[in-house]
N, C-alpha and C. Protein backbone atom coordinates (compact mmCIF):
# COMPACT_ATOMS: atom_id res chain seq x y z
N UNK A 1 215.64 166.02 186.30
CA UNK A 1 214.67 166.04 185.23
C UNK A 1 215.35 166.61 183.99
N UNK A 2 215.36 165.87 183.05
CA UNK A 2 215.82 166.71 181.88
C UNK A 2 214.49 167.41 180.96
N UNK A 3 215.47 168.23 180.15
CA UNK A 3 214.63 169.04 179.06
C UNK A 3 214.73 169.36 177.73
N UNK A 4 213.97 169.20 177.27
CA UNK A 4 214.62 169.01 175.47
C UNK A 4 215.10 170.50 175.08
N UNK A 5 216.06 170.18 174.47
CA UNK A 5 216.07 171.29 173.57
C UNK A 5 215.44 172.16 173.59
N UNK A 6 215.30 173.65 172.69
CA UNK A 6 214.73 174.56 172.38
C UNK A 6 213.75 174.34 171.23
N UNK A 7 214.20 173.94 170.19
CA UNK A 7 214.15 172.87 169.08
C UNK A 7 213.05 172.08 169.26
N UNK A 8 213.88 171.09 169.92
CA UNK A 8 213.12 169.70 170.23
C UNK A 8 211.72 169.97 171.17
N UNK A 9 211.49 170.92 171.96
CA UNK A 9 210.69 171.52 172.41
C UNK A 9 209.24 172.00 171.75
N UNK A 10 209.75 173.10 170.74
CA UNK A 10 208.72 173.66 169.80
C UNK A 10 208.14 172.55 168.76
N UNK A 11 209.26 171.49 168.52
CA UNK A 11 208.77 170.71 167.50
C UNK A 11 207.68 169.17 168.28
N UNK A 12 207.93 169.54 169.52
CA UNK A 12 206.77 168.02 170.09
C UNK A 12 205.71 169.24 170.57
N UNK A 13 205.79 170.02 171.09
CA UNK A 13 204.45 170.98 171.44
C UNK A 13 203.13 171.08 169.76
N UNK A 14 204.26 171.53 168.69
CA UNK A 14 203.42 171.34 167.51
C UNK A 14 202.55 170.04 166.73
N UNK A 15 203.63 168.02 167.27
CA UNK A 15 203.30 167.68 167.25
C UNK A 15 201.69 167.20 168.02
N UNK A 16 202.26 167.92 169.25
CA UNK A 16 201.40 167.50 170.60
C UNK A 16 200.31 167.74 170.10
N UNK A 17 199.61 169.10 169.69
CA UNK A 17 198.80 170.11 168.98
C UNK A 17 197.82 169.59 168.05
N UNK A 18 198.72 169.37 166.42
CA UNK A 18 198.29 168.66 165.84
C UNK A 18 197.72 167.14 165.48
N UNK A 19 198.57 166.16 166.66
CA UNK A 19 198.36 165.18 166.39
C UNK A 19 197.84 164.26 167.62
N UNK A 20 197.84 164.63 168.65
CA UNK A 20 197.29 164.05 169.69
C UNK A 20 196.16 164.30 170.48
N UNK A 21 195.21 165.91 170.13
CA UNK A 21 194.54 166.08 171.05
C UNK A 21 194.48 167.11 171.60
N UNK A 22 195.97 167.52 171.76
CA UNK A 22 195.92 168.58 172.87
C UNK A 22 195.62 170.03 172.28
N UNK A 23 195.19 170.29 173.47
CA UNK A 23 194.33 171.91 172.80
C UNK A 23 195.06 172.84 173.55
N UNK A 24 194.23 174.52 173.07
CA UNK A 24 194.66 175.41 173.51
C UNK A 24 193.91 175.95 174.53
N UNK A 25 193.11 175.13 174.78
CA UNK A 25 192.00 175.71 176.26
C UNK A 25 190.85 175.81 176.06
N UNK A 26 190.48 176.08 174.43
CA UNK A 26 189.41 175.79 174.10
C UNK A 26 188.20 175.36 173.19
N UNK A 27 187.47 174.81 172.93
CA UNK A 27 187.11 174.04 171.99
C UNK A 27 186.95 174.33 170.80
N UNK A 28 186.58 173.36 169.84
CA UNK A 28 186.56 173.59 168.52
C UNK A 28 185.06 174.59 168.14
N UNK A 29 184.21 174.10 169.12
CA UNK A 29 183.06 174.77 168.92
C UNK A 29 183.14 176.71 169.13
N UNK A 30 184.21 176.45 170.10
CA UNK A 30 184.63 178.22 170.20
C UNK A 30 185.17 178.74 168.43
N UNK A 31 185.83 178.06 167.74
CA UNK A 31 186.08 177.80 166.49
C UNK A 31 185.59 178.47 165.52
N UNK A 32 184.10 178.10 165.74
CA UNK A 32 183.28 178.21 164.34
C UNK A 32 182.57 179.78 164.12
N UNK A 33 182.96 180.44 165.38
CA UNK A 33 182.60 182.08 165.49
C UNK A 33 183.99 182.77 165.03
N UNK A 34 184.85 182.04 164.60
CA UNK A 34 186.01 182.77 164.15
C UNK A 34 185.46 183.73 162.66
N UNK A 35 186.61 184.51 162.55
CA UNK A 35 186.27 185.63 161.40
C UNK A 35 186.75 185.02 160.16
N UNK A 36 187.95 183.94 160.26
CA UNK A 36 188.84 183.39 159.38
C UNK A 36 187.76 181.81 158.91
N UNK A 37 187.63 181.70 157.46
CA UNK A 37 186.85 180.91 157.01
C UNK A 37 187.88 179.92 157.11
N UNK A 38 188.59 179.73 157.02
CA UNK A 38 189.98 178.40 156.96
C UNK A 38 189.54 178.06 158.71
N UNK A 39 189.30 178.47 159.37
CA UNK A 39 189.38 178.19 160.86
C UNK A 39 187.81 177.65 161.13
N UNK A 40 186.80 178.50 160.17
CA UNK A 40 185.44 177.80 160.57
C UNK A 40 185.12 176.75 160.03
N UNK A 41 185.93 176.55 159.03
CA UNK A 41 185.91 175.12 158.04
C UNK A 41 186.88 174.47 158.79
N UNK A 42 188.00 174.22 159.09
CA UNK A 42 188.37 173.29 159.98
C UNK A 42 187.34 172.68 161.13
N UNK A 43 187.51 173.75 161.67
CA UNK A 43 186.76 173.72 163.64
C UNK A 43 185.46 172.73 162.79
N UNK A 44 184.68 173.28 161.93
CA UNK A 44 183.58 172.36 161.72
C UNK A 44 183.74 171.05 161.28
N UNK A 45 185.01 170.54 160.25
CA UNK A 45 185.51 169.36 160.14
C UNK A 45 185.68 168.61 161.58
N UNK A 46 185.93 169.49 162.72
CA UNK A 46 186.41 168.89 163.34
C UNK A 46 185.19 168.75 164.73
N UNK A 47 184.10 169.27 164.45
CA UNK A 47 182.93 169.10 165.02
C UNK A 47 182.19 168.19 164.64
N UNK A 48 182.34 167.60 163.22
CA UNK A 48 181.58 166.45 162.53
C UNK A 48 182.01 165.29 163.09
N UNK A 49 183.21 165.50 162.73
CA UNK A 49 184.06 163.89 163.45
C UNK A 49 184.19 163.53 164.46
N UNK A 50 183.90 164.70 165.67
CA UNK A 50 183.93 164.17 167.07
C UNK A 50 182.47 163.97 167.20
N UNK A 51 181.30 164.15 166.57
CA UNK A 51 180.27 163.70 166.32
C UNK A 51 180.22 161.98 165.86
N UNK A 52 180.84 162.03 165.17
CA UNK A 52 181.05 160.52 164.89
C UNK A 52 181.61 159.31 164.88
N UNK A 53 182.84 160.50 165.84
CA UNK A 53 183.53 159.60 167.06
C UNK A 53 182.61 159.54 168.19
N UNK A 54 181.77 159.99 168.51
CA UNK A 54 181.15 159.87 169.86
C UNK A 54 179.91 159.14 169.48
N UNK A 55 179.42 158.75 168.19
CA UNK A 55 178.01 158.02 168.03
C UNK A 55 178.94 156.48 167.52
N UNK A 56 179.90 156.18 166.85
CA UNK A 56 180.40 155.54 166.80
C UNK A 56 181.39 154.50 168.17
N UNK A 57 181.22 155.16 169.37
CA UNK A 57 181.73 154.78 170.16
C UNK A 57 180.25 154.57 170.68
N UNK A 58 179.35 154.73 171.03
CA UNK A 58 177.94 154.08 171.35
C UNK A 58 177.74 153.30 170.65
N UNK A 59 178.13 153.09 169.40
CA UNK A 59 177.19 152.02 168.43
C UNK A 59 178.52 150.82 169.05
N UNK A 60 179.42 150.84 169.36
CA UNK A 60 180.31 150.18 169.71
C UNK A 60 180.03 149.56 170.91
N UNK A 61 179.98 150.70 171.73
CA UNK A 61 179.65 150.10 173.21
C UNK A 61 178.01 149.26 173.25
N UNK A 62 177.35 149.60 172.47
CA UNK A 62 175.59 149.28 172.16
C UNK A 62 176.08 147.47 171.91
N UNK A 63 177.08 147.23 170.78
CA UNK A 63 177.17 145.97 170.11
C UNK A 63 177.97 145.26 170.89
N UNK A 64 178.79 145.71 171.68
CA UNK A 64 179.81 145.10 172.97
C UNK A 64 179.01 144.19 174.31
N UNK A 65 177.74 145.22 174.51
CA UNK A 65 176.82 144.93 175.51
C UNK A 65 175.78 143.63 174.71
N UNK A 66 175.42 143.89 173.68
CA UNK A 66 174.98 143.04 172.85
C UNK A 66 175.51 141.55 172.93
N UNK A 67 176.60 141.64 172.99
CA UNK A 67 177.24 140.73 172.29
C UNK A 67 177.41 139.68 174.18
N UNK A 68 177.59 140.24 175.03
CA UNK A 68 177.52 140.23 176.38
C UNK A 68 175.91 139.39 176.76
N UNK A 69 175.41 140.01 176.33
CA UNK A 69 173.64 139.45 176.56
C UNK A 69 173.82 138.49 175.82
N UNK A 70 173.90 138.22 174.38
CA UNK A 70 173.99 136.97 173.97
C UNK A 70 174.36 135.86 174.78
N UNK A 71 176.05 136.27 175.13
CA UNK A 71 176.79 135.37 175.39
C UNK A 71 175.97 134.63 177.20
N UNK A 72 175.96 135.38 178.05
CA UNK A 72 175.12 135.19 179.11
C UNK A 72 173.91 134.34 178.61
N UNK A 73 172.86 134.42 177.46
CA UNK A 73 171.71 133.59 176.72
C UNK A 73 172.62 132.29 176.80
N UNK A 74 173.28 132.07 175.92
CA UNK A 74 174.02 131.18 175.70
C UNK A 74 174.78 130.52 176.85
N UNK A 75 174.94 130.70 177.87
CA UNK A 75 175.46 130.29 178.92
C UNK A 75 174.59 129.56 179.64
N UNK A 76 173.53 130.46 179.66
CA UNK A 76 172.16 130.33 180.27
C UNK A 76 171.57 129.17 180.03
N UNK A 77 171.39 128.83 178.33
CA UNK A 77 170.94 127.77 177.57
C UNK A 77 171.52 126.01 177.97
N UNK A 78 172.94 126.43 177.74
CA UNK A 78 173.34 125.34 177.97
C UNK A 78 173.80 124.81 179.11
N UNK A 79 173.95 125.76 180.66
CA UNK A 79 173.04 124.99 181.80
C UNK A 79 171.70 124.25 181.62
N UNK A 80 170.93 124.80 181.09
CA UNK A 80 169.93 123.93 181.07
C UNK A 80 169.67 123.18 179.98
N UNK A 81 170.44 123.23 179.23
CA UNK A 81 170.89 121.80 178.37
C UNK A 81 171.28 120.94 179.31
N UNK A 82 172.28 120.99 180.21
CA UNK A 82 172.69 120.05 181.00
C UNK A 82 171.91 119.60 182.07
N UNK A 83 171.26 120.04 182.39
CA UNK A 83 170.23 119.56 183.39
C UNK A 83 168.80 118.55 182.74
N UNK A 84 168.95 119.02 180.99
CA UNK A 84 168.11 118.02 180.48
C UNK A 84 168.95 116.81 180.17
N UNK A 85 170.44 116.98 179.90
CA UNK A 85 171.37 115.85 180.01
C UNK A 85 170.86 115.12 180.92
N UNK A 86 171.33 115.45 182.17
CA UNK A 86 171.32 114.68 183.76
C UNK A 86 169.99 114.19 183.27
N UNK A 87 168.97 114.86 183.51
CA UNK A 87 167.61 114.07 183.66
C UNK A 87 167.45 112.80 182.67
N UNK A 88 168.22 112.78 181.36
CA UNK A 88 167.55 112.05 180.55
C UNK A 88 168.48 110.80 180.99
N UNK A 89 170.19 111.04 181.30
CA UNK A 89 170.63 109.77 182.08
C UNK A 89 170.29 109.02 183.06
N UNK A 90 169.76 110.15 184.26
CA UNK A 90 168.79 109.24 185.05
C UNK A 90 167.70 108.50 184.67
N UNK A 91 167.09 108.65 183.57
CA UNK A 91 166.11 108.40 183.02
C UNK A 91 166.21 107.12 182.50
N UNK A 92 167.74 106.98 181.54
CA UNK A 92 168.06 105.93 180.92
C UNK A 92 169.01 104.56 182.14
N UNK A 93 169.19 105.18 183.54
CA UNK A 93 169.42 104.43 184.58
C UNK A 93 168.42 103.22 185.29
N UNK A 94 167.15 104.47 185.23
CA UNK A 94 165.91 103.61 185.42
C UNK A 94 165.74 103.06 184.48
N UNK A 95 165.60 103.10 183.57
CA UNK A 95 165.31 102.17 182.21
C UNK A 95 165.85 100.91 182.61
N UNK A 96 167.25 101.09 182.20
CA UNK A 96 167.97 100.06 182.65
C UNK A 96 167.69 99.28 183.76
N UNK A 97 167.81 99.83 184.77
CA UNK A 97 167.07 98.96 185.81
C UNK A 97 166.19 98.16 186.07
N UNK A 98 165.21 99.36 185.54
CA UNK A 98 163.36 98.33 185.29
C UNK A 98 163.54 96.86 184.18
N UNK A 99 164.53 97.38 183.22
CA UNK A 99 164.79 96.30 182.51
C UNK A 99 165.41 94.86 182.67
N UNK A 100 166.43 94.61 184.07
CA UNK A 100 167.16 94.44 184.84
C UNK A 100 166.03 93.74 185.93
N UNK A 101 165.38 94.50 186.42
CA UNK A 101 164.12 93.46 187.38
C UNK A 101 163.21 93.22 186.20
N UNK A 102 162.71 93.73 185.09
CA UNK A 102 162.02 92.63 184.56
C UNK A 102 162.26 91.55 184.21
N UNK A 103 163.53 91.18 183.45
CA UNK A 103 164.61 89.98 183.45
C UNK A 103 164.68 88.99 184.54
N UNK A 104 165.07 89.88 185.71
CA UNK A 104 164.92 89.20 187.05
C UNK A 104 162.90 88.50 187.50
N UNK A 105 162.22 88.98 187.37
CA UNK A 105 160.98 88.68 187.36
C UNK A 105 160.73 87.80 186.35
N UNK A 106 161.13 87.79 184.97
CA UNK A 106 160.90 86.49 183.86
C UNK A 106 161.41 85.21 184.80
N UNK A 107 162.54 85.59 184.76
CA UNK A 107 163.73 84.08 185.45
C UNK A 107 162.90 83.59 186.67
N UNK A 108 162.31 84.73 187.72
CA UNK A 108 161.52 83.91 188.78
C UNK A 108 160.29 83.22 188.44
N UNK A 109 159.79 84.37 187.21
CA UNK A 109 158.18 83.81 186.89
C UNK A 109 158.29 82.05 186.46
N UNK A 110 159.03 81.88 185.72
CA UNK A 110 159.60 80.71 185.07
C UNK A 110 159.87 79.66 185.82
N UNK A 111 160.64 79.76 187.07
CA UNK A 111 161.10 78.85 187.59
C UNK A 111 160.09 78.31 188.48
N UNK A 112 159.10 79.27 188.62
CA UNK A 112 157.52 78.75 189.45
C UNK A 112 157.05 77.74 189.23
């Protein structure tokens, strides 16, 4: 297993920190009881936005599911579009047909 640096160490732990997520054990909401106004104004910046990362990820998932139901409607629909297809070809089979023995019935009536 290797290991970075001393260096290289302190400088991805700070990235880690700042830029990915990772915490110190505990939340931002522990934060906002701090004594330091720079820390309760952060922590609260940072209570808003996970607020609106987390209603924004519902309105997401809300329009995803949405969009799911549609598509299922729409699936739905045009099975039974096709089943009014089929019916109306059979439809236009008999036609044909009946049309086909009436022809056939002229030619016999006639030749009587």
């Amino acid at each position: 297993m290797k290991y970075f640096p001393t260096g290289l160490s302190c400088l991805f732990a700070l990235i880690c920190l700042a830029g990915s997520g990772c915490s110190l054990g505990h939340s931002a909401s522990d934060d906002l009881k701090s004594t330091n106004p720079a820390v309760v104004l952060q922590a609260q910046k940072v209570v808003d936005l996970q607020q609106q990362v987390d209603a924004q990820e519902k309105a997401y998932s809300n329009q995803k599911d949405a969009v799911k139901d549609r598509e299922r409607a729409v699936d739905k629909q045009k099975e039974e579009a096709d089943v009014e297809k089929k019916r109306l070809d059979a439809l236009k089979s008999q036609l044909d047909g009946a049309k086909q023995n009436l022809k056939g019935v002229k030619t016999q009536a006639k030749t009587q």
